[in-house]
N, C-alpha and C. Protein backbone atom coordinates (compact mmCIF):
# COMPACT_ATOMS: atom_id res chain seq x y z
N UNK A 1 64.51 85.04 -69.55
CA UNK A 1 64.77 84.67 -70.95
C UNK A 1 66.21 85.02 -71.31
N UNK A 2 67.54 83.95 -71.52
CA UNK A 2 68.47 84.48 -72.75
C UNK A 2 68.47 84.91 -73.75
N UNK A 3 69.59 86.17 -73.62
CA UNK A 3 69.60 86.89 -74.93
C UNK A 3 69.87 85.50 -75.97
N UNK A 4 69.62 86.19 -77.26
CA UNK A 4 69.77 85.78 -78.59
C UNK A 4 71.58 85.03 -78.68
N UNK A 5 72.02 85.54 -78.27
CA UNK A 5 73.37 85.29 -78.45
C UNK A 5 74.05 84.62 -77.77
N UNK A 6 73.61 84.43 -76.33
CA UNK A 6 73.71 83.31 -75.32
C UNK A 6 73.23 81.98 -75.98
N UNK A 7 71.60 81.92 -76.40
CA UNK A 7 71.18 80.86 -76.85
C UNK A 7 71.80 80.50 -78.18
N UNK A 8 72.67 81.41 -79.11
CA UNK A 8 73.28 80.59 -80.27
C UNK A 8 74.92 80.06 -79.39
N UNK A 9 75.68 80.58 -78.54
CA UNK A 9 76.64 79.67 -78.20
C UNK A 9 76.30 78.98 -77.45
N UNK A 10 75.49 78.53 -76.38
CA UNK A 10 74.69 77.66 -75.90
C UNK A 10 74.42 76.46 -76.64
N UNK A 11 74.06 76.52 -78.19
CA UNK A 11 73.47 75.50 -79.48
C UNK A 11 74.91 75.50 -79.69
N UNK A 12 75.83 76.05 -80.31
CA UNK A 12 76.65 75.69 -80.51
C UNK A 12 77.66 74.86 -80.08
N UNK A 13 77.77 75.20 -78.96
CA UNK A 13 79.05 74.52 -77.48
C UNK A 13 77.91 72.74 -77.48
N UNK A 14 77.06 72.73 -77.49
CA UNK A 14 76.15 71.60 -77.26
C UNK A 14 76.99 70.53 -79.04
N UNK A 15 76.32 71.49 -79.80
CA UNK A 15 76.75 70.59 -81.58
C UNK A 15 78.45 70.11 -81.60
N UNK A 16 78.90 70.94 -80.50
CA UNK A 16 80.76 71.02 -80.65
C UNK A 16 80.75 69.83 -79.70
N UNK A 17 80.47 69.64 -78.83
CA UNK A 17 80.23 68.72 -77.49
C UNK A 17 80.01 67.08 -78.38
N UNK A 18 78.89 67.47 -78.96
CA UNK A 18 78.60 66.02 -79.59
C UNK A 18 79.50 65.97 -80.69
N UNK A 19 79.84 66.11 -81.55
CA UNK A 19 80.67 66.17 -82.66
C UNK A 19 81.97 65.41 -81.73
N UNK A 20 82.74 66.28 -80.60
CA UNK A 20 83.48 65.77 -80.13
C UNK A 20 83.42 64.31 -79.63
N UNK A 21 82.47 64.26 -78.98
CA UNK A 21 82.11 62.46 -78.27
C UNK A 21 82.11 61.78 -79.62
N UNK A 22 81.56 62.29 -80.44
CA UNK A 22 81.62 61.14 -81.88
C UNK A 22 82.61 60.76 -81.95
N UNK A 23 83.75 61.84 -82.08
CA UNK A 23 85.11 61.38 -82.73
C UNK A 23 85.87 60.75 -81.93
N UNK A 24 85.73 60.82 -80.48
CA UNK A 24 86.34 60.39 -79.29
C UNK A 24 85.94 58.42 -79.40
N UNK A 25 84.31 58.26 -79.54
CA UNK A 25 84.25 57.18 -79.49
C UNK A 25 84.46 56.40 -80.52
N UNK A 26 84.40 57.11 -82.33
CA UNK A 26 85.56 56.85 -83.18
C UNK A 26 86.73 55.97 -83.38
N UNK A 27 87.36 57.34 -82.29
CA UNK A 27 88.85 56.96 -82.22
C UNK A 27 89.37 55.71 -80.98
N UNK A 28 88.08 55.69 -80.45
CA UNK A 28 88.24 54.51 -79.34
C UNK A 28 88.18 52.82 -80.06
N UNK A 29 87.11 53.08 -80.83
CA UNK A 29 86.84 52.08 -81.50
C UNK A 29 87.89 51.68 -82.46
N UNK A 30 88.41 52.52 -83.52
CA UNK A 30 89.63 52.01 -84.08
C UNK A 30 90.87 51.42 -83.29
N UNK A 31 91.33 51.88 -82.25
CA UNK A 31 91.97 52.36 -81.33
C UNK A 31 92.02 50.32 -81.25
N UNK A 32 90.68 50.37 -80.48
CA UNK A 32 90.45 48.91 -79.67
C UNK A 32 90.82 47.71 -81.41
N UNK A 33 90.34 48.00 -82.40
CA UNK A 33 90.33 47.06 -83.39
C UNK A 33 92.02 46.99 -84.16
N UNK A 34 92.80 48.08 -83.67
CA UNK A 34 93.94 47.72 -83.85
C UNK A 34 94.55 46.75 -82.89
């Protein structure tokens, strides 16, 4: 079992991960429509 604190940056690094791909495919998309 992970400690408590492993499993909150674990959740976190995951929410940061996706957040990032959002903005990545975002910025791809504007990117392409310019």
């Amino acid at each position: 079992m992970l400690p408590t604190w492993c499993m909150k940056i674990t959740r976190i690094f995951a929410v940061s991960a996706r957040a990032v791909t959002v903005l990545f495919l975002t910025f791809v998309s504007c990117s392409g429509l310019l």
